[in-house]
N, C-alpha and C. Protein backbone atom coordinates (compact mmCIF):
# COMPACT_ATOMS: atom_id res chain seq x y z
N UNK A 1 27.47 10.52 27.15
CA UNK A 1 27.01 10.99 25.85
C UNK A 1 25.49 11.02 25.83
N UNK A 2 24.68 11.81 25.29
CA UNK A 2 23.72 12.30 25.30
C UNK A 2 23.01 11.59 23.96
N UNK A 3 21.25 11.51 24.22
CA UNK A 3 20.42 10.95 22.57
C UNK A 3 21.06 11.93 21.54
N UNK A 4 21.22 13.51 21.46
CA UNK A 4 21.36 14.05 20.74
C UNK A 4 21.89 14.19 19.53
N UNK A 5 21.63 14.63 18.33
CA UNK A 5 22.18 14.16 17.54
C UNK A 5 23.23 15.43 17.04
N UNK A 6 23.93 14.92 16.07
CA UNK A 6 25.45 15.30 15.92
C UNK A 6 24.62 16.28 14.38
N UNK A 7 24.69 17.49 14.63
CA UNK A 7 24.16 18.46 12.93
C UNK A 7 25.66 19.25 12.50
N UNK A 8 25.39 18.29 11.09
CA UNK A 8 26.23 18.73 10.46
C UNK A 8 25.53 20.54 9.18
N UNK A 9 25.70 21.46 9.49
CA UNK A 9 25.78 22.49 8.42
C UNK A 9 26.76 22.57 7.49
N UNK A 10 26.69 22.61 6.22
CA UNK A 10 27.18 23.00 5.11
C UNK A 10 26.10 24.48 4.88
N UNK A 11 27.56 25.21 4.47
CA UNK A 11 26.95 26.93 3.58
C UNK A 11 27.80 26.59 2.20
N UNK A 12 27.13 26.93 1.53
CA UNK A 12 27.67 26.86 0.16
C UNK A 12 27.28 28.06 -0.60
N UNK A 13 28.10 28.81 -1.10
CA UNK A 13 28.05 29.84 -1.33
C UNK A 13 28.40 30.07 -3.23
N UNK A 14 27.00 29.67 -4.00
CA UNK A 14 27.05 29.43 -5.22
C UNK A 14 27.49 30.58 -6.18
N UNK A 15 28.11 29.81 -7.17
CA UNK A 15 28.83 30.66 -8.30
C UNK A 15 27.54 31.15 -8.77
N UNK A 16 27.88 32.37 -9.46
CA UNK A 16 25.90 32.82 -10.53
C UNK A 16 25.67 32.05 -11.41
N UNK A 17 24.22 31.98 -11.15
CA UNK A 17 23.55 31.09 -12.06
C UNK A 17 23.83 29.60 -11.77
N UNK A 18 24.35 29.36 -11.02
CA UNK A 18 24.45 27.95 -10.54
C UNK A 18 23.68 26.80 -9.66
N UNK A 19 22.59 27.98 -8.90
CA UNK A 19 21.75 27.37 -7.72
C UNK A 19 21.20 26.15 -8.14
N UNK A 20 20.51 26.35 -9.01
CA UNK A 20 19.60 25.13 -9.39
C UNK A 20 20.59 23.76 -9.86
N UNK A 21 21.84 24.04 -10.45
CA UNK A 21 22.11 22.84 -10.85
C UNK A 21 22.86 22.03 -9.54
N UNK A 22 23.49 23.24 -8.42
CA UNK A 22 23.95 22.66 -7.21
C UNK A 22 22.74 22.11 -6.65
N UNK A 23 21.47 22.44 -6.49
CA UNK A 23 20.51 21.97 -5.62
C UNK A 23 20.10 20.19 -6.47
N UNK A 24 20.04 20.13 -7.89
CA UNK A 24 20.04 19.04 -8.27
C UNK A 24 21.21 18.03 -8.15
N UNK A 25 21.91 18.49 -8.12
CA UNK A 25 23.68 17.93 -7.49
C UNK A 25 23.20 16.98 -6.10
N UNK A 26 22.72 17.81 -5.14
CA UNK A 26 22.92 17.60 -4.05
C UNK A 26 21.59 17.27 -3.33
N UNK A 27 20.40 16.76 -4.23
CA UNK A 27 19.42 15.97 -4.22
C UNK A 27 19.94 14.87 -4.76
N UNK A 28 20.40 14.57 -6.05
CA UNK A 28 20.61 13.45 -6.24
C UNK A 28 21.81 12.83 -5.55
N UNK A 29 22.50 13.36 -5.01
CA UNK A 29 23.86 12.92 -3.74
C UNK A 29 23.40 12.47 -2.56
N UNK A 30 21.97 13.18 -2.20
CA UNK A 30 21.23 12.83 -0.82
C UNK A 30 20.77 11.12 -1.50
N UNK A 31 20.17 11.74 -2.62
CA UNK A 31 18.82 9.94 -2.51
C UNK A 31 19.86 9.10 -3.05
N UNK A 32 20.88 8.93 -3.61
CA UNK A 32 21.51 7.97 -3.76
C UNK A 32 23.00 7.64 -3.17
N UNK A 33 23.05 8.44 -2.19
CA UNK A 33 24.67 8.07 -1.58
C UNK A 33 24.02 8.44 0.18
N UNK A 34 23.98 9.48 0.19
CA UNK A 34 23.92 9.65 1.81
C UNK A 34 22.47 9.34 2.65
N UNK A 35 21.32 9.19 1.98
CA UNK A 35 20.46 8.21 2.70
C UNK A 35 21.45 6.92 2.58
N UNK A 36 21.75 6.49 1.82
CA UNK A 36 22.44 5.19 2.16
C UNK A 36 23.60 4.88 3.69
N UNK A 37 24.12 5.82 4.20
CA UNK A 37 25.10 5.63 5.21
C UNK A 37 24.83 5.20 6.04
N UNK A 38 25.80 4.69 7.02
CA UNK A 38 25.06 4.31 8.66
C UNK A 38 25.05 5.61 9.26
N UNK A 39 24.27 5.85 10.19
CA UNK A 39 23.86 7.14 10.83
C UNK A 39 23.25 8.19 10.82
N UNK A 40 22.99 8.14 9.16
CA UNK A 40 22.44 9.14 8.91
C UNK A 40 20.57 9.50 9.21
N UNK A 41 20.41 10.84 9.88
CA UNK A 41 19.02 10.52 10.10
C UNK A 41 18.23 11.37 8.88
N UNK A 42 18.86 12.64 8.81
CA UNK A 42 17.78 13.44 8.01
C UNK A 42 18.72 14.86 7.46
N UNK A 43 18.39 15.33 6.06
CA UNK A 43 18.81 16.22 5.56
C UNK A 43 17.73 17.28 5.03
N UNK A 44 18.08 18.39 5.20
CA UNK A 44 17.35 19.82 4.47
C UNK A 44 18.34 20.25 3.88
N UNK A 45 17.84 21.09 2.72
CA UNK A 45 18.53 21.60 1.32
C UNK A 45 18.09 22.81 1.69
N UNK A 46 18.05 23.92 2.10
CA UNK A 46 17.52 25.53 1.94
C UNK A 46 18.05 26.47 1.16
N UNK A 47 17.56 27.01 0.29
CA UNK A 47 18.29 27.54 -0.83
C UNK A 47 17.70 29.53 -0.55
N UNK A 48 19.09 29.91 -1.06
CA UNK A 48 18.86 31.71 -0.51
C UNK A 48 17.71 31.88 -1.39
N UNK A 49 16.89 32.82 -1.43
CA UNK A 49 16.03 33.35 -2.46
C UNK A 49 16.81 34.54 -3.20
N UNK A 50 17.74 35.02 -3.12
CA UNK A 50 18.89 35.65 -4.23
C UNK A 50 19.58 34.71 -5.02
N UNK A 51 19.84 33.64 -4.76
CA UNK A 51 20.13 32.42 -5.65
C UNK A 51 21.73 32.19 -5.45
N UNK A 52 21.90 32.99 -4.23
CA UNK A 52 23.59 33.23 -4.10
C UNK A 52 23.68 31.90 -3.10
N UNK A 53 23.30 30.87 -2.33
CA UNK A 53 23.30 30.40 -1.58
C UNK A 53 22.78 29.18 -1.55
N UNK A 54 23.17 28.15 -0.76
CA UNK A 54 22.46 27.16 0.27
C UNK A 54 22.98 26.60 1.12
N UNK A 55 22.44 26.46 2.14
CA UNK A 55 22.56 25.78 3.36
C UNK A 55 22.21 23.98 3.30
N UNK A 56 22.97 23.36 3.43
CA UNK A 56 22.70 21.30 3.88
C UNK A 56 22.93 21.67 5.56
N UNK A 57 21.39 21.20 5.99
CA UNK A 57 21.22 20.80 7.38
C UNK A 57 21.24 19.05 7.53
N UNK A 58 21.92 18.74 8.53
CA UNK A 58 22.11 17.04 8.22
C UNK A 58 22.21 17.03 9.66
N UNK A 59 21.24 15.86 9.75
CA UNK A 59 21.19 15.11 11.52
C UNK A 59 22.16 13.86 10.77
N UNK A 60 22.86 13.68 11.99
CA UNK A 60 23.72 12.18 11.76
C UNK A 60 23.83 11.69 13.42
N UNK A 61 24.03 10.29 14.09
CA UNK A 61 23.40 9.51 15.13
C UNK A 61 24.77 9.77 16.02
N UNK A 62 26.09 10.16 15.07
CA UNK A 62 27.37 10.24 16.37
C UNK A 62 28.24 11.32 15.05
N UNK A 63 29.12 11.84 15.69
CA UNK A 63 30.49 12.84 15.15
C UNK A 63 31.46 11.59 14.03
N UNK A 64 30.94 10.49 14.32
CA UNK A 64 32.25 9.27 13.47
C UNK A 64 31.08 8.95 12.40
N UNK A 65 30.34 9.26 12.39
CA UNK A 65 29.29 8.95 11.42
C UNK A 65 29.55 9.87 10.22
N UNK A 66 29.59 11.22 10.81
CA UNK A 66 29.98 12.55 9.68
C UNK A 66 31.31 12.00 9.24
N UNK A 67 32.23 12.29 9.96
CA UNK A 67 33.59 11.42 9.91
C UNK A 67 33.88 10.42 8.56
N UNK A 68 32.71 9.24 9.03
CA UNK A 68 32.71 8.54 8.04
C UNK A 68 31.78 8.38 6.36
N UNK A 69 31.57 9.40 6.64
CA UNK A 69 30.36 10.26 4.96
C UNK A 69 31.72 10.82 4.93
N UNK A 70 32.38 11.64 5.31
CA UNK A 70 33.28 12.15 4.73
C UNK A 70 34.29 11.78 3.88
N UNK A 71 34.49 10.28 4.38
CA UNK A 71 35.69 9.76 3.80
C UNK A 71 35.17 8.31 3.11
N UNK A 72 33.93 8.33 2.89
CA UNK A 72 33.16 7.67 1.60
C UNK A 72 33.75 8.13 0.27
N UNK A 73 34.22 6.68 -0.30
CA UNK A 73 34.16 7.45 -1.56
C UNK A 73 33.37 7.50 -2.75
N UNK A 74 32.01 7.02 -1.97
CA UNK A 74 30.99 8.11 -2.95
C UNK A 74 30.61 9.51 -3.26
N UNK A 75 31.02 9.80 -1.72
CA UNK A 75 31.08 10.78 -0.99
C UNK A 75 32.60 11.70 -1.94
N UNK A 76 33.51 11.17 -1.76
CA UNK A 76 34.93 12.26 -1.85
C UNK A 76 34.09 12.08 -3.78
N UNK A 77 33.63 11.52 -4.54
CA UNK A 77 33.53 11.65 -5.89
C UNK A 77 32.56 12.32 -6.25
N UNK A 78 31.50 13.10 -5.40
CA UNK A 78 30.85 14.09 -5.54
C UNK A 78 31.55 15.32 -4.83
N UNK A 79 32.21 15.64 -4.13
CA UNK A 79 33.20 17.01 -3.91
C UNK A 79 33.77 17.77 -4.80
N UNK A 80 34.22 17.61 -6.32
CA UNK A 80 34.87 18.33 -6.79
C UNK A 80 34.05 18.58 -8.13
N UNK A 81 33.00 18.13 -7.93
CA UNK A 81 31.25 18.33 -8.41
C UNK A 81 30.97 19.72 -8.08
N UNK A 82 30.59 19.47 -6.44
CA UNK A 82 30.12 20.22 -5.64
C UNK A 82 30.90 21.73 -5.96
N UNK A 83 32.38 21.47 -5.77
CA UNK A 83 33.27 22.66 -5.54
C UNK A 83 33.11 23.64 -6.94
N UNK A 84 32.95 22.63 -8.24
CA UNK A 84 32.67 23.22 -9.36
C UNK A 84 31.88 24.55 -9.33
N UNK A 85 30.70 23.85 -8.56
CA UNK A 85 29.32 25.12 -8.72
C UNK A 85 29.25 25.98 -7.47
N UNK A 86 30.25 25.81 -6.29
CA UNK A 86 30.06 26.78 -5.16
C UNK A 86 31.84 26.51 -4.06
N UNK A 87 31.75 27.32 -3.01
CA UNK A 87 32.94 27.28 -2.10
C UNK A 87 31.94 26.69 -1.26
N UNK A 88 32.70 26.03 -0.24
CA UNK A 88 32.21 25.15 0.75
C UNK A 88 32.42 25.32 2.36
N UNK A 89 32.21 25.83 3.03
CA UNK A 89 32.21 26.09 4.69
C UNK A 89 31.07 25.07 5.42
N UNK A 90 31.93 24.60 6.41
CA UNK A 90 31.20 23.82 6.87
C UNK A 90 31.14 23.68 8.86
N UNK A 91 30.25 22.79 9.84
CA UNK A 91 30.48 23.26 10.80
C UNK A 91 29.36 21.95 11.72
N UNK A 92 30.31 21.24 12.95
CA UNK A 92 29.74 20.15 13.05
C UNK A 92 29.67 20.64 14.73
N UNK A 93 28.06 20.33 14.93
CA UNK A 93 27.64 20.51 16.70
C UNK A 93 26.75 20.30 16.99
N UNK A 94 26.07 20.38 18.12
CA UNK A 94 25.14 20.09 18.47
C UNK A 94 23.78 21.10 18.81
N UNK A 95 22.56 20.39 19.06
CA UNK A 95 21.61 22.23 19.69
C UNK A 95 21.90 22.24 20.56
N UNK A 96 21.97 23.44 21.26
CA UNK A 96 22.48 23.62 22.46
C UNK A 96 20.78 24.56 22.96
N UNK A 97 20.22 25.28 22.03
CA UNK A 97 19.17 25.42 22.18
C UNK A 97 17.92 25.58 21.25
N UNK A 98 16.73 25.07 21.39
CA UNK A 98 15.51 24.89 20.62
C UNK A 98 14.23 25.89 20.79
N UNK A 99 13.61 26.45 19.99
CA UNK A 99 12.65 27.33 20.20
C UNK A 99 11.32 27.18 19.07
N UNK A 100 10.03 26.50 19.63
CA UNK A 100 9.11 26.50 18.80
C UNK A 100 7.73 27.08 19.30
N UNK A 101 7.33 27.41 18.17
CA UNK A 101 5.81 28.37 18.23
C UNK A 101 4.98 26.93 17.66
């Protein structure tokens, strides 16, 4: 097994008019539930500029780490939050490749 870390993507694909209250959703879900986990290293929020969208980029330290955010149940009591204001696709791997200027 490799340092690398395990990125979890979420696409969330917001109802109209909803962006902003999912992006406050899921700031306050970051600073008070999932900084808290074991493993977790780091999250980005990127939001579409049509307002139809956002992307959660999440480094986590192993695949049982996501695993286990998942089946938090701080975690399962913000999901049907979440589902309220958008559909949810999601997708767990690694870089396989990096490119910086």
């Amino acid at each position: 097994m490799s340092d690398e870390s395990v990125i979890l993507i979420n696409l969330l694909k917001v109802k109209p008019g909803k962006q902003d209250a999912l992006i406050a959703l899921l700031k306050q879900n970051t600073d008070t539930v999932v900084r808290t986990l074991h493993g977790w290293k780091t999250t980005r929020l990127i939001a579409a500029k049509d307002g139809a969208g956002v992307v959660i980029y999440s480094e986590w330290k192993t695949s049982a780490a996501v695993e286990a955010m998942r089946s938090d149940p701080r975690m399962k009591a913000y999901f049907p939050k979440i589902i309220e204001l958008a559909s949810l696709d999601s997708i767990v791997g690694s870089a396989v490749s990096s490119e910086t200027r």
